[in-house]
C-alpha atoms as a PDB file:
ATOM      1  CA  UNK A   1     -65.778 188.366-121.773  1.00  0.00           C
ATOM      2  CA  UNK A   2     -68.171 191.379-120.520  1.00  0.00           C
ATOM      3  CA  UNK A   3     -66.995 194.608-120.501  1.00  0.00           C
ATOM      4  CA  UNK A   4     -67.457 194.924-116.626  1.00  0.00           C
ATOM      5  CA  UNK A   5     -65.209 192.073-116.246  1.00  0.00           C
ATOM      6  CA  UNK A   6     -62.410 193.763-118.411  1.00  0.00           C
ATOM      7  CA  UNK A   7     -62.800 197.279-116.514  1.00  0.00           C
ATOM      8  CA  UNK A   8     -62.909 194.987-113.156  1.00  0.00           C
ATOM      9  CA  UNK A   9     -60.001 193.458-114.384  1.00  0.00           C
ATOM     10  CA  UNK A  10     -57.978 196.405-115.642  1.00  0.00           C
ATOM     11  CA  UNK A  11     -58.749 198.093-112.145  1.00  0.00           C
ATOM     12  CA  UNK A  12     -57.234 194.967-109.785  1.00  0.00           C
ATOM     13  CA  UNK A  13     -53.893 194.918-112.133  1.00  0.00           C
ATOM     14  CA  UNK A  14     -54.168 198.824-112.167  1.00  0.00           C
ATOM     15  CA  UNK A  15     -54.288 198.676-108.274  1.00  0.00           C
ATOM     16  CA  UNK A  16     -51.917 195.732-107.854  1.00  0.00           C
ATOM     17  CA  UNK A  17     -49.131 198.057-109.938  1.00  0.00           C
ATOM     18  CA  UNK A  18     -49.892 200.829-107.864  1.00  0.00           C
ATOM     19  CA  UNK A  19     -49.668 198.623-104.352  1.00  0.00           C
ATOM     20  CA  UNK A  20     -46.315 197.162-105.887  1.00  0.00           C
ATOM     21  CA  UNK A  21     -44.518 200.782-106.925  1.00  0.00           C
ATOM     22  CA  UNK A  22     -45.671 201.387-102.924  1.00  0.00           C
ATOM     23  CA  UNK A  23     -44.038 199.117-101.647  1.00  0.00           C
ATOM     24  CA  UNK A  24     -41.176 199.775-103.669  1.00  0.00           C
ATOM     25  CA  UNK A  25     -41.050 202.875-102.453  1.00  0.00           C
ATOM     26  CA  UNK A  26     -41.134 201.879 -98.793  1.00  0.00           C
ATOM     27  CA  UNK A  27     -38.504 199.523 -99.587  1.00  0.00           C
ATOM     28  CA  UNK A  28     -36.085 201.603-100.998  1.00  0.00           C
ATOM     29  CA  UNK A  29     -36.936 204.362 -98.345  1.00  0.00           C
ATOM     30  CA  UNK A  30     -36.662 201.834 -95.492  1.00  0.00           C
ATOM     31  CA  UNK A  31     -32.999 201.393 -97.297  1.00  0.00           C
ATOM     32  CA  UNK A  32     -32.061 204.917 -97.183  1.00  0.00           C
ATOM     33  CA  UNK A  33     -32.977 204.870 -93.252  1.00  0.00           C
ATOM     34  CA  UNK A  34     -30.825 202.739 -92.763  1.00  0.00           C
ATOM     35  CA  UNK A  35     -27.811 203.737 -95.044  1.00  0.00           C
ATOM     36  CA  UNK A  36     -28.371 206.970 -93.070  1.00  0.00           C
ATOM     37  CA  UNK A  37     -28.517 205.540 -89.771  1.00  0.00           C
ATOM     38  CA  UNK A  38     -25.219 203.529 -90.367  1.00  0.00           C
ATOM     39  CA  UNK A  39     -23.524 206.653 -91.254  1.00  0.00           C
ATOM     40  CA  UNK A  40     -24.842 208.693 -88.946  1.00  0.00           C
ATOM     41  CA  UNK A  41     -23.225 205.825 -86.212  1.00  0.00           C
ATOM     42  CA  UNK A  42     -19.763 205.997 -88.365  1.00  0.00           C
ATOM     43  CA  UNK A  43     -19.905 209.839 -87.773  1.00  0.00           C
ATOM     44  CA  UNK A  44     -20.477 209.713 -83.944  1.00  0.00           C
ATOM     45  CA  UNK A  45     -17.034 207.452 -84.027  1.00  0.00           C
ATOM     46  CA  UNK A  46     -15.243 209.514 -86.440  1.00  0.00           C
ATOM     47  CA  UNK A  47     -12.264 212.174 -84.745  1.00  0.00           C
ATOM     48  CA  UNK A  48     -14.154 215.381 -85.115  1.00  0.00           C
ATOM     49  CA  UNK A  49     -17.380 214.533 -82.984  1.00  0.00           C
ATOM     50  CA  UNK A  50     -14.757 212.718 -80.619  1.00  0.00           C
ATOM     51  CA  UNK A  51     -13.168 216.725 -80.445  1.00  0.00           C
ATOM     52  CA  UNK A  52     -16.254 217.742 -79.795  1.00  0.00           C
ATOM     53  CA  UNK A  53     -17.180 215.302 -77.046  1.00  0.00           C
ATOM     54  CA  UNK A  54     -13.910 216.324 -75.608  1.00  0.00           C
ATOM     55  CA  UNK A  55     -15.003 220.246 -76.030  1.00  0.00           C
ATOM     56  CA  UNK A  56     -18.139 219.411 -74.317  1.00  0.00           C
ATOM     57  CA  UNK A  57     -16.022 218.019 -71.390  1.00  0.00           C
ATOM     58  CA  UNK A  58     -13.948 220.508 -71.030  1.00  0.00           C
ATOM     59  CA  UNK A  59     -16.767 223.362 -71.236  1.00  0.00           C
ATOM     60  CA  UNK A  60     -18.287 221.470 -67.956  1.00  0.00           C
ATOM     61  CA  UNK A  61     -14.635 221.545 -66.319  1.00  0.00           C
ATOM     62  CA  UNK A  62     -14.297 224.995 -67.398  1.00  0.00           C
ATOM     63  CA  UNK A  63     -17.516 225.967 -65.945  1.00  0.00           C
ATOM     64  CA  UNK A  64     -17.205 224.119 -62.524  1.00  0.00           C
ATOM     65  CA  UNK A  65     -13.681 226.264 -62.189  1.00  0.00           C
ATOM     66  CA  UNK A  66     -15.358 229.547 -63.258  1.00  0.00           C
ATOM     67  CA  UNK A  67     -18.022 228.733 -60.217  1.00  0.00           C
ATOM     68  CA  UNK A  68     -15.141 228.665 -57.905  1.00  0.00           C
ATOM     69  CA  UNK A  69     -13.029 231.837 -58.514  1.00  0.00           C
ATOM     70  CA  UNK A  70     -14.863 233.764 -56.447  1.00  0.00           C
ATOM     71  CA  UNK A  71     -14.190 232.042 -53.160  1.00  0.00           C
ATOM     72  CA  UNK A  72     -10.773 231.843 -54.398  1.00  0.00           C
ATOM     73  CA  UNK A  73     -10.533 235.670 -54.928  1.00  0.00           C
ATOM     74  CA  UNK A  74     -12.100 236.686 -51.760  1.00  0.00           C
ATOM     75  CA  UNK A  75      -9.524 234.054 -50.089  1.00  0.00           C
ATOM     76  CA  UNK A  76      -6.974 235.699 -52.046  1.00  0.00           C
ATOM     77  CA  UNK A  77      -7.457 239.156 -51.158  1.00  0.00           C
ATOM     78  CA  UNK A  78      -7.841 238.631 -47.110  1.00  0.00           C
ATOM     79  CA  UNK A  79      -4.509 236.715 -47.164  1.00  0.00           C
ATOM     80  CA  UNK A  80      -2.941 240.018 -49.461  1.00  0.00           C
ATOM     81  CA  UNK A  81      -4.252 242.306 -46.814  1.00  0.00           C
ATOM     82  CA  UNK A  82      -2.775 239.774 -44.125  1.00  0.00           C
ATOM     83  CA  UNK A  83       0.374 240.400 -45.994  1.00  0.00           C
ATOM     84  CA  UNK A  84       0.369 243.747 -46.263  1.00  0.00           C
ATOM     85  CA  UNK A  85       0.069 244.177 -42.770  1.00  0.00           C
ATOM     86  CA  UNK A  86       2.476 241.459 -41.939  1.00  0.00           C
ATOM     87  CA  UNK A  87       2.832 239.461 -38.733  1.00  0.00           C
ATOM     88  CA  UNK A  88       3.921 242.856 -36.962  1.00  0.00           C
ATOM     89  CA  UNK A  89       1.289 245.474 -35.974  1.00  0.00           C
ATOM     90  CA  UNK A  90       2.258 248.838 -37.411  1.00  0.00           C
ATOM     91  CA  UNK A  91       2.510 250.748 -34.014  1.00  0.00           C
ATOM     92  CA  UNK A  92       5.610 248.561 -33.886  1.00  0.00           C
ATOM     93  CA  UNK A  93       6.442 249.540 -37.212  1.00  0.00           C
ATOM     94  CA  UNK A  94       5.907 253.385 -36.680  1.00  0.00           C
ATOM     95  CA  UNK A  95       8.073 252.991 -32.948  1.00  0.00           C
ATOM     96  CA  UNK A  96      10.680 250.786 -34.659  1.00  0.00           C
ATOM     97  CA  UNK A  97      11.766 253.443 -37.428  1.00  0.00           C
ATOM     98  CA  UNK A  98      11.326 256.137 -34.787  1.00  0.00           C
ATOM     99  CA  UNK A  99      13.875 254.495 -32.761  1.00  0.00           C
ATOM    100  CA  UNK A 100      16.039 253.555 -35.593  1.00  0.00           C
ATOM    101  CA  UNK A 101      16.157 257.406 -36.553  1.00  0.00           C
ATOM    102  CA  UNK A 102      16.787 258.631 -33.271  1.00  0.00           C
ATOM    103  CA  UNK A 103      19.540 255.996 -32.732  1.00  0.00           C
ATOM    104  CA  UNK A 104      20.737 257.432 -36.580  1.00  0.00           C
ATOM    105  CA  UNK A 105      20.683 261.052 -35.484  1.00  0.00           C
ATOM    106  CA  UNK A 106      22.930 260.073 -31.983  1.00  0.00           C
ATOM    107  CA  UNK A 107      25.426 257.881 -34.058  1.00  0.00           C
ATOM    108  CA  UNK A 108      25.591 261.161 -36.275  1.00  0.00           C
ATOM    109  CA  UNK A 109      26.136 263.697 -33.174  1.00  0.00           C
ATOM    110  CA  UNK A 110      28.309 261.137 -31.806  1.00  0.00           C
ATOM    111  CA  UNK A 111      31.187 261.314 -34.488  1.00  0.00           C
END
């Protein structure tokens, strides 16, 4: 055999190995990717990202509920001020415990 043979033959097995521990490594990392992916499904059913897909829920409820306080308040505060005056003006108010005092003071002179 010639010596350019040998090194021609050398450098195909030489290259062949290196091809092969390539695709082993492909392999094994095509492997992991989907090891990974598998667990990465298991954790998306497991009870803590469930919580947290609850959480996430109840954030969005929370903030729909903060948006609508404000109405709520302003609502809230007419119908207080409704109350406060009550269904009777206050010039009826004022007359009625002028008149309840005067009737006081003649029940008083009276006896």
């Amino acid at each position: 055999m010639a010596a350019t043979t040998i090194v021609w033959l050398a450098t195909l097995v030489a290259l062949i190995v290196v091809l092969g521990i390539a695709l082993a490594h492909l392999v094994r990392a095509a492997r992991a990717m989907n090891r990974i992916r598998d667990r990465v499904a298991a954790y998306s059913e497991s009870p803590l990202m469930r919580a947290v897909g609850k959480s996430q829920d109840d954030i969005a409820r929370l903030s729909a509920v903060s948006e609508s306080v404000e109405p709520l308040l302003a609502r809230a505060t007419v119908a207080l001020e409704i109350i406060r005056c009550g269904p009777v003006p206050p010039e009826f108010k004022r007359t009625f415990a002028r008149v309840r005092a005067e009737i006081a003071a003649f029940r008083a002179f009276a006896r």
